[in-house]
C-alpha atoms as a PDB file:
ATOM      1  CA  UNK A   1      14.037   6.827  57.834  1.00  0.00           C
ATOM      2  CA  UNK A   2      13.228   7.744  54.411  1.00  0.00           C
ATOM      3  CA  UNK A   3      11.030   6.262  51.847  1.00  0.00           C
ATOM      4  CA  UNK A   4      11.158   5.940  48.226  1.00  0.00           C
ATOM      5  CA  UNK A   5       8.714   7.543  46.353  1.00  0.00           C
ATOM      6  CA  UNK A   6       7.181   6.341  42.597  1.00  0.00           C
ATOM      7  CA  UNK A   7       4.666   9.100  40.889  1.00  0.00           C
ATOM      8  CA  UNK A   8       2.158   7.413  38.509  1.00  0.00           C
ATOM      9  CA  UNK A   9       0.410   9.581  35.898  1.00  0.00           C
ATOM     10  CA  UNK A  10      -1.894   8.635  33.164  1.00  0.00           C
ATOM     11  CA  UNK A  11      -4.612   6.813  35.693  1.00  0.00           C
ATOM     12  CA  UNK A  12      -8.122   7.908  34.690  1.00  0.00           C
ATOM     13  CA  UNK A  13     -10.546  10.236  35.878  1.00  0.00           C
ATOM     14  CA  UNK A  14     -12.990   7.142  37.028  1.00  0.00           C
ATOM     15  CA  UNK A  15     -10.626   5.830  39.152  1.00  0.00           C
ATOM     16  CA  UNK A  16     -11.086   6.199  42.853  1.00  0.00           C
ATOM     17  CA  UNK A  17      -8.941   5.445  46.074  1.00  0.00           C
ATOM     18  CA  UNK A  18     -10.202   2.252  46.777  1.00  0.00           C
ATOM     19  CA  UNK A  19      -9.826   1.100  43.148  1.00  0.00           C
ATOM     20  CA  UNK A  20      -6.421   2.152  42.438  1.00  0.00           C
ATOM     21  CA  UNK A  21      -5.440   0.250  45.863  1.00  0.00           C
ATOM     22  CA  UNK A  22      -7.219  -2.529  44.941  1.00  0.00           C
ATOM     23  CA  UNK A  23      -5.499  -2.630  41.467  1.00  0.00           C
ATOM     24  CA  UNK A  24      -2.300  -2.358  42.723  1.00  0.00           C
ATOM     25  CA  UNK A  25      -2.562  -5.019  45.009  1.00  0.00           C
ATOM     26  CA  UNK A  26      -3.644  -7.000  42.410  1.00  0.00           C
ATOM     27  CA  UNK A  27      -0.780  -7.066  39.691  1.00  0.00           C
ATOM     28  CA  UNK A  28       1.250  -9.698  38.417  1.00  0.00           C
ATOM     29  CA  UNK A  29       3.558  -9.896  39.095  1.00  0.00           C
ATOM     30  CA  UNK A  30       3.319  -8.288  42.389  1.00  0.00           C
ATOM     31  CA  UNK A  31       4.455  -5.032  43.486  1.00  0.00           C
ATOM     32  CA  UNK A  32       7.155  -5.017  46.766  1.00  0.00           C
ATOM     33  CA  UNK A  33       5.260  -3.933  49.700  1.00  0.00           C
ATOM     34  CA  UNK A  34       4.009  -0.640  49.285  1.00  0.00           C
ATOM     35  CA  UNK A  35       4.264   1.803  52.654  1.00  0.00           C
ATOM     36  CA  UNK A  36       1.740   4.409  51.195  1.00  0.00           C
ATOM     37  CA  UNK A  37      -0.309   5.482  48.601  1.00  0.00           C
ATOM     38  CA  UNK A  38      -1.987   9.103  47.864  1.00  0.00           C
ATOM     39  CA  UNK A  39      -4.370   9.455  44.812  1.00  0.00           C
ATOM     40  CA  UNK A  40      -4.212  13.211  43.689  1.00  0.00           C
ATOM     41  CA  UNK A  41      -7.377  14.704  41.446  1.00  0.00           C
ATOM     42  CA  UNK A  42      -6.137  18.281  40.977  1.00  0.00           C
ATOM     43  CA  UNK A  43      -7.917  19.661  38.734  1.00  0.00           C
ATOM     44  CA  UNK A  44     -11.615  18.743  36.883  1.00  0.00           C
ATOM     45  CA  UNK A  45     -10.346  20.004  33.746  1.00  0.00           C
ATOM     46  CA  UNK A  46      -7.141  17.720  33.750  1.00  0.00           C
ATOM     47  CA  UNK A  47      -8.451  14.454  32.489  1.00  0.00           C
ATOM     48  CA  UNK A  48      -6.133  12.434  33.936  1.00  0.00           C
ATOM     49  CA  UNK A  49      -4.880  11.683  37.760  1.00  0.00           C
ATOM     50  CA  UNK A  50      -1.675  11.245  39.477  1.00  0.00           C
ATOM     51  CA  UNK A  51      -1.102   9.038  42.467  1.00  0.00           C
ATOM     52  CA  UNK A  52       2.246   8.908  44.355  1.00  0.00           C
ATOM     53  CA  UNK A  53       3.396   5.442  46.586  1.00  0.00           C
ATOM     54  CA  UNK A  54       5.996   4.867  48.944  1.00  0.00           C
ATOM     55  CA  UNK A  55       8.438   2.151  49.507  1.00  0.00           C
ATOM     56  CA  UNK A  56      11.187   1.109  51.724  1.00  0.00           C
ATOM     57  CA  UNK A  57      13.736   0.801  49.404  1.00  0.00           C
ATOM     58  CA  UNK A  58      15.484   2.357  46.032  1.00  0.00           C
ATOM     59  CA  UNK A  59      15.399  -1.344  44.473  1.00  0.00           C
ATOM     60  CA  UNK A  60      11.724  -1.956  45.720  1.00  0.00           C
ATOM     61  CA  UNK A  61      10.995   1.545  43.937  1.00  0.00           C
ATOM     62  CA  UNK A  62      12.604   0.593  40.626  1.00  0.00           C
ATOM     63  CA  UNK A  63      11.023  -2.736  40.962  1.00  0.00           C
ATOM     64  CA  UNK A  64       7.639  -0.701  40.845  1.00  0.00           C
ATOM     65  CA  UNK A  65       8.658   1.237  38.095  1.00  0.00           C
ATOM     66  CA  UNK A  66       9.137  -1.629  35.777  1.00  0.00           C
ATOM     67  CA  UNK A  67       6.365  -3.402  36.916  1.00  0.00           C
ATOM     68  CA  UNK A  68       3.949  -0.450  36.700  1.00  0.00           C
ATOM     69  CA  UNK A  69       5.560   0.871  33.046  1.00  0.00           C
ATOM     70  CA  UNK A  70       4.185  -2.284  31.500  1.00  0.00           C
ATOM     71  CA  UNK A  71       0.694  -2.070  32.648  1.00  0.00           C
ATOM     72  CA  UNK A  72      -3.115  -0.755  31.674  1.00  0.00           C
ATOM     73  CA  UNK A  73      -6.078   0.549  34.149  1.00  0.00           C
ATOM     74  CA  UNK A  74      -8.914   0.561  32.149  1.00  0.00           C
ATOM     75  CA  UNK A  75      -7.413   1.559  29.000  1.00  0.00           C
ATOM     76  CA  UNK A  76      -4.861   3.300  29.657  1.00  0.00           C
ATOM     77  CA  UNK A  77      -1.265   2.557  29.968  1.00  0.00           C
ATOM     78  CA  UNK A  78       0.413   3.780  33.041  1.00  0.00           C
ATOM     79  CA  UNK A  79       3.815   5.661  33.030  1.00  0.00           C
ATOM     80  CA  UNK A  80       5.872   5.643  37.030  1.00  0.00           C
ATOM     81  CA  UNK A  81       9.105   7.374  37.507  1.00  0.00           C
ATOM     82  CA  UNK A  82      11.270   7.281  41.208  1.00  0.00           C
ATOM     83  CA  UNK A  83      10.746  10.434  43.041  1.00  0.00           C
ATOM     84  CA  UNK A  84      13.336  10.356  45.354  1.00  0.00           C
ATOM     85  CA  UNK A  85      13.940  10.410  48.617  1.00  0.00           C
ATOM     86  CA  UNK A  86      10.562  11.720  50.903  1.00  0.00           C
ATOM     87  CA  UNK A  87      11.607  13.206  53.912  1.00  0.00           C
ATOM     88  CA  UNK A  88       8.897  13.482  56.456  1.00  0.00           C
ATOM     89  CA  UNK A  89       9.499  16.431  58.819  1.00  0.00           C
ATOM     90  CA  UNK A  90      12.274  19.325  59.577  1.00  0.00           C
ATOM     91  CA  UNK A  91      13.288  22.490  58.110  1.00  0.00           C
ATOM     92  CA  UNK A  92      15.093  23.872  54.320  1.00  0.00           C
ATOM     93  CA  UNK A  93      17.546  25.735  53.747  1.00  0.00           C
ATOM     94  CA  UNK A  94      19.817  26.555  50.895  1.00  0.00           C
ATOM     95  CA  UNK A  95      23.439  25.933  50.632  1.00  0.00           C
ATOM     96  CA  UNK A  96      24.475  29.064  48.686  1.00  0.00           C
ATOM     97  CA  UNK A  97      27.365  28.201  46.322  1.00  0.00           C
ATOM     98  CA  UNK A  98      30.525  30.477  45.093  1.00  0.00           C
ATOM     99  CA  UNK A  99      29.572  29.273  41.429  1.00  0.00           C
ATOM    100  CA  UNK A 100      27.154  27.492  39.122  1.00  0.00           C
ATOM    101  CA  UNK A 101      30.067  24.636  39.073  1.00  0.00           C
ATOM    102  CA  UNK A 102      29.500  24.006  42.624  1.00  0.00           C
ATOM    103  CA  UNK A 103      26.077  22.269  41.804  1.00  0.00           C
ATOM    104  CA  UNK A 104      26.665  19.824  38.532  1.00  0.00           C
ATOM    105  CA  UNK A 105      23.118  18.734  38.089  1.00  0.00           C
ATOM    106  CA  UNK A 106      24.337  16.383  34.873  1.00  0.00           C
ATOM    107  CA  UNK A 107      26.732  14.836  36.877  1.00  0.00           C
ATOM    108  CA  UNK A 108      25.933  10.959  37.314  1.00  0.00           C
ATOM    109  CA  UNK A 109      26.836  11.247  41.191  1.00  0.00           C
ATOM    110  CA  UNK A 110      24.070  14.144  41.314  1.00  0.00           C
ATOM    111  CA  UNK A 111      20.008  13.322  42.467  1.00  0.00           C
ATOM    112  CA  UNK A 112      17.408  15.066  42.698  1.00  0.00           C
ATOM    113  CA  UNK A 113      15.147  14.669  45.955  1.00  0.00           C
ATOM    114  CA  UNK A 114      11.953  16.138  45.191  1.00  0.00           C
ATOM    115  CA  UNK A 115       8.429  16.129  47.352  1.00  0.00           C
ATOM    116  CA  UNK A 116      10.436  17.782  50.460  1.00  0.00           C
ATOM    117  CA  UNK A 117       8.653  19.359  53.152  1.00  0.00           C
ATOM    118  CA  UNK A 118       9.653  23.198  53.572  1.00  0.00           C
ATOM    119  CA  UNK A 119      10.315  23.119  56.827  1.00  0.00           C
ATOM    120  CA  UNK A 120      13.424  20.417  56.682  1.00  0.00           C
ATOM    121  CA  UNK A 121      16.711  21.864  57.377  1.00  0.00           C
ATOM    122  CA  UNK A 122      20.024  21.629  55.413  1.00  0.00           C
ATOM    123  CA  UNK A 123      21.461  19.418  58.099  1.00  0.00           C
ATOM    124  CA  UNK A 124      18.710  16.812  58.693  1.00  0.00           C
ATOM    125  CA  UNK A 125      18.925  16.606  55.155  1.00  0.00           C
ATOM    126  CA  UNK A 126      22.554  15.855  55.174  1.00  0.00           C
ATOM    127  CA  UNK A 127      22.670  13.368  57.716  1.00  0.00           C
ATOM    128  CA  UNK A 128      19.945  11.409  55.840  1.00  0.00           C
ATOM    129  CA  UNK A 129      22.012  10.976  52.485  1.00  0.00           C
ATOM    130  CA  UNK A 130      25.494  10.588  53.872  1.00  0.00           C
ATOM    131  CA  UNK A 131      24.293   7.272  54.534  1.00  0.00           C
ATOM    132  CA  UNK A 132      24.711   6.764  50.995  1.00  0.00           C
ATOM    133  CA  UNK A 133      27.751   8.420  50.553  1.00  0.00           C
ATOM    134  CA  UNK A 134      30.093  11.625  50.908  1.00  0.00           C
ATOM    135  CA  UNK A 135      28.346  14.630  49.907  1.00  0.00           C
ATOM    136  CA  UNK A 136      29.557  17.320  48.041  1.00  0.00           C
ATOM    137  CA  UNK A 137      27.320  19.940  47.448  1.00  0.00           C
ATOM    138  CA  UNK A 138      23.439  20.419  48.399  1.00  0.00           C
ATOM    139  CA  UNK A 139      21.335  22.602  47.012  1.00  0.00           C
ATOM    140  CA  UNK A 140      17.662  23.112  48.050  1.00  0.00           C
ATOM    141  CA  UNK A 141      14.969  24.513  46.222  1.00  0.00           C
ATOM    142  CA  UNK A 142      12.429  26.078  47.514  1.00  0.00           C
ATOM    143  CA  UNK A 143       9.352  26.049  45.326  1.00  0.00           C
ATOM    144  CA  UNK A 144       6.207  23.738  44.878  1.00  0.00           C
ATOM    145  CA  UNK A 145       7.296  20.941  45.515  1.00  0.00           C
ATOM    146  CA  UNK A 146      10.712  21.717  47.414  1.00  0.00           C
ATOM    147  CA  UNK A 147      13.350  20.064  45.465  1.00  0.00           C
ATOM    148  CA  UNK A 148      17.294  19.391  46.586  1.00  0.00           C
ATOM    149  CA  UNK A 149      20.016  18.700  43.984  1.00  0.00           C
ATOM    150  CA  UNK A 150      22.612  16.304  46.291  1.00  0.00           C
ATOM    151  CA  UNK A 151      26.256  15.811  44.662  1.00  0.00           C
ATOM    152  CA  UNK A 152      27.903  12.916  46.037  1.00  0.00           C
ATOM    153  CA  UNK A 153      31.918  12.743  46.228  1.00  0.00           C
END
């Protein structure tokens, strides 16, 4: 079953696991159930960390979004975006395409999944998203992170 994903930048430095949880638990209003949450510190130099949480559902996702976009953690405003879809296990591989019009990545029927494990293949990933709809065209992206572009009919 696949989650929803919502990548948070902007949260500070000072800011550990249990904190950020804690905050998050904590705002008004309150976020939809949230499945997961991974704090990422990549870098001393950067000044700023990233955290990515998971949720059952596109609308609890966007609900997240909005909530998060309007808050501050000690000084600083947050910014969340939707990831995607996060797959959890399988194998990639690409669909390779007669043309560059087979994949129309500014079409509004087009998504991208990012955060997907290398190892997923083209079918598992099919069968996942024709729940949502007739597919197109898929094409996978192998890089860091492994990205899809999904066209829905």
């Amino acid at each position: 079953m696949p989650t929803f994903g919502v990548k948070i930048t902007h949260i500070p430095r000072s800011i550990n696991e249990s904190e950020f949880k804690s905050f998050l638990g904590s705002t008004i209003p309150p976020l939809p159930p949230i499945l997961s949450t991974h704090l990422k510190d990549v870098d001393e130099h950067i000044p700023k960390k990233y955290a990515f949480i998971n949720f059952s559902t596109i609308e609890e996702a966007q609900l997240a979004v909005d909530i998060i976009n309007k808050l501050h953690l000690k000084g600083e405003r947050l910014f969340a975006k939707i990831q995607g879809s996060q797959l959890k296990s399988g194998h990639v591989a690409e669909r390779k395409f007669s043309s560059s019009s087979d994949l129309q990545k500014d079409s509004p029927r087009t998504i991208k999944v990012s955060g997907l494990p290398s190892n997923y293949t083209e079918m598992q990933l099919e069968e996942v998203c024709s729940k949502f709809g007739g597919i197109d065209s898929i094409r996978i992206c192998q890089g860091k992170p492994v990205y899809a572009y999904i066209t829905f009919s």
